[in-house]
Protein backbone atom coordinates (compact mmCIF):
# COMPACT_ATOMS: atom_id res chain seq x y z
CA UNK A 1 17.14 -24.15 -13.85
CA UNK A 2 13.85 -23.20 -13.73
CA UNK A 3 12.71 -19.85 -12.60
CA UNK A 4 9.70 -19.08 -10.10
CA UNK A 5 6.55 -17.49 -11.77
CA UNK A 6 4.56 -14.61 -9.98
CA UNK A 7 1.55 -13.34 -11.94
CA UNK A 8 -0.04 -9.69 -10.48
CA UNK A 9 -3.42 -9.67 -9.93
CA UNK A 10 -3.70 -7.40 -12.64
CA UNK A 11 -2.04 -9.29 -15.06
CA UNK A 12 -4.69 -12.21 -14.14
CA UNK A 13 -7.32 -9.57 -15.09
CA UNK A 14 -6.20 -8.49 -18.52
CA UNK A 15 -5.48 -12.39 -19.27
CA UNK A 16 -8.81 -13.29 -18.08
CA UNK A 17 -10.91 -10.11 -20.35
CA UNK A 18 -8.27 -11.06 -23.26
CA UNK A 19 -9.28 -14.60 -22.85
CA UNK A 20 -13.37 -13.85 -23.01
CA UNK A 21 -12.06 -11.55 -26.10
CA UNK A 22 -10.96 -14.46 -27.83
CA UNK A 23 -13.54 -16.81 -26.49
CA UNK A 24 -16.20 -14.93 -28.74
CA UNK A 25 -14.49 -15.76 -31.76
CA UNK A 26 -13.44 -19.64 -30.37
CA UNK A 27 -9.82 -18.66 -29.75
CA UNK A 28 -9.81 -18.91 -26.53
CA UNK A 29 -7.67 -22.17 -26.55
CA UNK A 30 -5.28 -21.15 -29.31
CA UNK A 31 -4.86 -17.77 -27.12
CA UNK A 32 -3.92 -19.82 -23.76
CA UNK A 33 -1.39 -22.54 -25.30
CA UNK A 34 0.35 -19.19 -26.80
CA UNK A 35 0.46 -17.86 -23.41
CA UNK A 36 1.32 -21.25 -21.54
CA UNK A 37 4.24 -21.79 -24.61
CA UNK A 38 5.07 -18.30 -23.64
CA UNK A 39 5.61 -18.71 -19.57
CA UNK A 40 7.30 -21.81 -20.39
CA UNK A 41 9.81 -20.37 -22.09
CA UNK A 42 10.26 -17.79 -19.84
CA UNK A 43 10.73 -19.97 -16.80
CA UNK A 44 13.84 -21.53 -18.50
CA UNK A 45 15.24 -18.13 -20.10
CA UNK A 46 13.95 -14.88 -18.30
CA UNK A 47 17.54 -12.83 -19.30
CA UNK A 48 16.89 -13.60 -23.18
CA UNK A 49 14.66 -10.81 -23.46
CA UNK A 50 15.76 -7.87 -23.63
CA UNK A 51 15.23 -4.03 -21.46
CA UNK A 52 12.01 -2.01 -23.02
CA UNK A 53 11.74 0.92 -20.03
CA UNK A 54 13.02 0.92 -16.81
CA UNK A 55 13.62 -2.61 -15.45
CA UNK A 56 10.92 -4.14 -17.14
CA UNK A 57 11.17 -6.81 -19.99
CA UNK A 58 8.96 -8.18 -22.69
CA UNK A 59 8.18 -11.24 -24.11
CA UNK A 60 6.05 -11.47 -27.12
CA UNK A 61 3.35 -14.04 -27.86
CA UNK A 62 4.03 -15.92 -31.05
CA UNK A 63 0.58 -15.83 -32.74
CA UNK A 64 -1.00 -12.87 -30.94
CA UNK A 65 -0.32 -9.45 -30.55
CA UNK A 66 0.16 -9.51 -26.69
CA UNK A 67 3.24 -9.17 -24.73
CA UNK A 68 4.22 -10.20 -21.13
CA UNK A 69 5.69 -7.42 -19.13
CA UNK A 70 7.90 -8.78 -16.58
CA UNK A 71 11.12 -8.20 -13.98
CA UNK A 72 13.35 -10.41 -12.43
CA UNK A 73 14.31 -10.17 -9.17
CA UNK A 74 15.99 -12.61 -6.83
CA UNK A 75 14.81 -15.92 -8.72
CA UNK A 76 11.85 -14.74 -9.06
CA UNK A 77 9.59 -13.52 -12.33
CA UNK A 78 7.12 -11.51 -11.81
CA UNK A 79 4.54 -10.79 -14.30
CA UNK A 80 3.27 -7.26 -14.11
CA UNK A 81 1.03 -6.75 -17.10
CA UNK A 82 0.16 -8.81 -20.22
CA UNK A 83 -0.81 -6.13 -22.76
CA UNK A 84 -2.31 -6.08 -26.49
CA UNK A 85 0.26 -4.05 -28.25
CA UNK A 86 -1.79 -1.10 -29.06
CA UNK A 87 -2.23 -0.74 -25.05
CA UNK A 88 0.10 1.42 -23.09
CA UNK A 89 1.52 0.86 -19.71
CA UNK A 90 0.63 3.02 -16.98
């Protein structure tokens, strides 16, 4: 059973400036079939990954050092940053 994706509007910034970080060095593709692999998998398996702080979960990206921070809630993911993992949430 799939799971519903929400993505903040400031997690759609910091994908979008990651993306034009990558596109410099022609990433940019490898960067957003990491992050499409990535919501895939979490659409079928949000309660694999496990507590970080608070209510919020993680899921890494497999070949970059990014993370999706995300909560679950009634069916629902939604996607409330997507950091590098020198960045710190606020």
């Amino acid at each position: 059973m799939a799971y519903q994706i929400k993505v903040s509007k400031e997690a759609e910034r910091e994908l979008s400036i990651a993306k034009c970080y990558y596109k410099i060095s022609n990433l940019e593709e490898h960067f957003d079939s990491d992050f499409k692999k990535q919501i895939k998998y979490l659409e079928a398996n949000p309660f694999l990954f496990r507590f970080y702080y608070r209510n919020v979960r993680l899921v890494h990206f497999d070949d970059f050092k990014y993370s999706i921070h995300f909560i679950i809630k009634n069916k629902v993911v939604y996607i409330l940053k997507i950091l590098h993992h020198k960045q710190e949430y606020k």
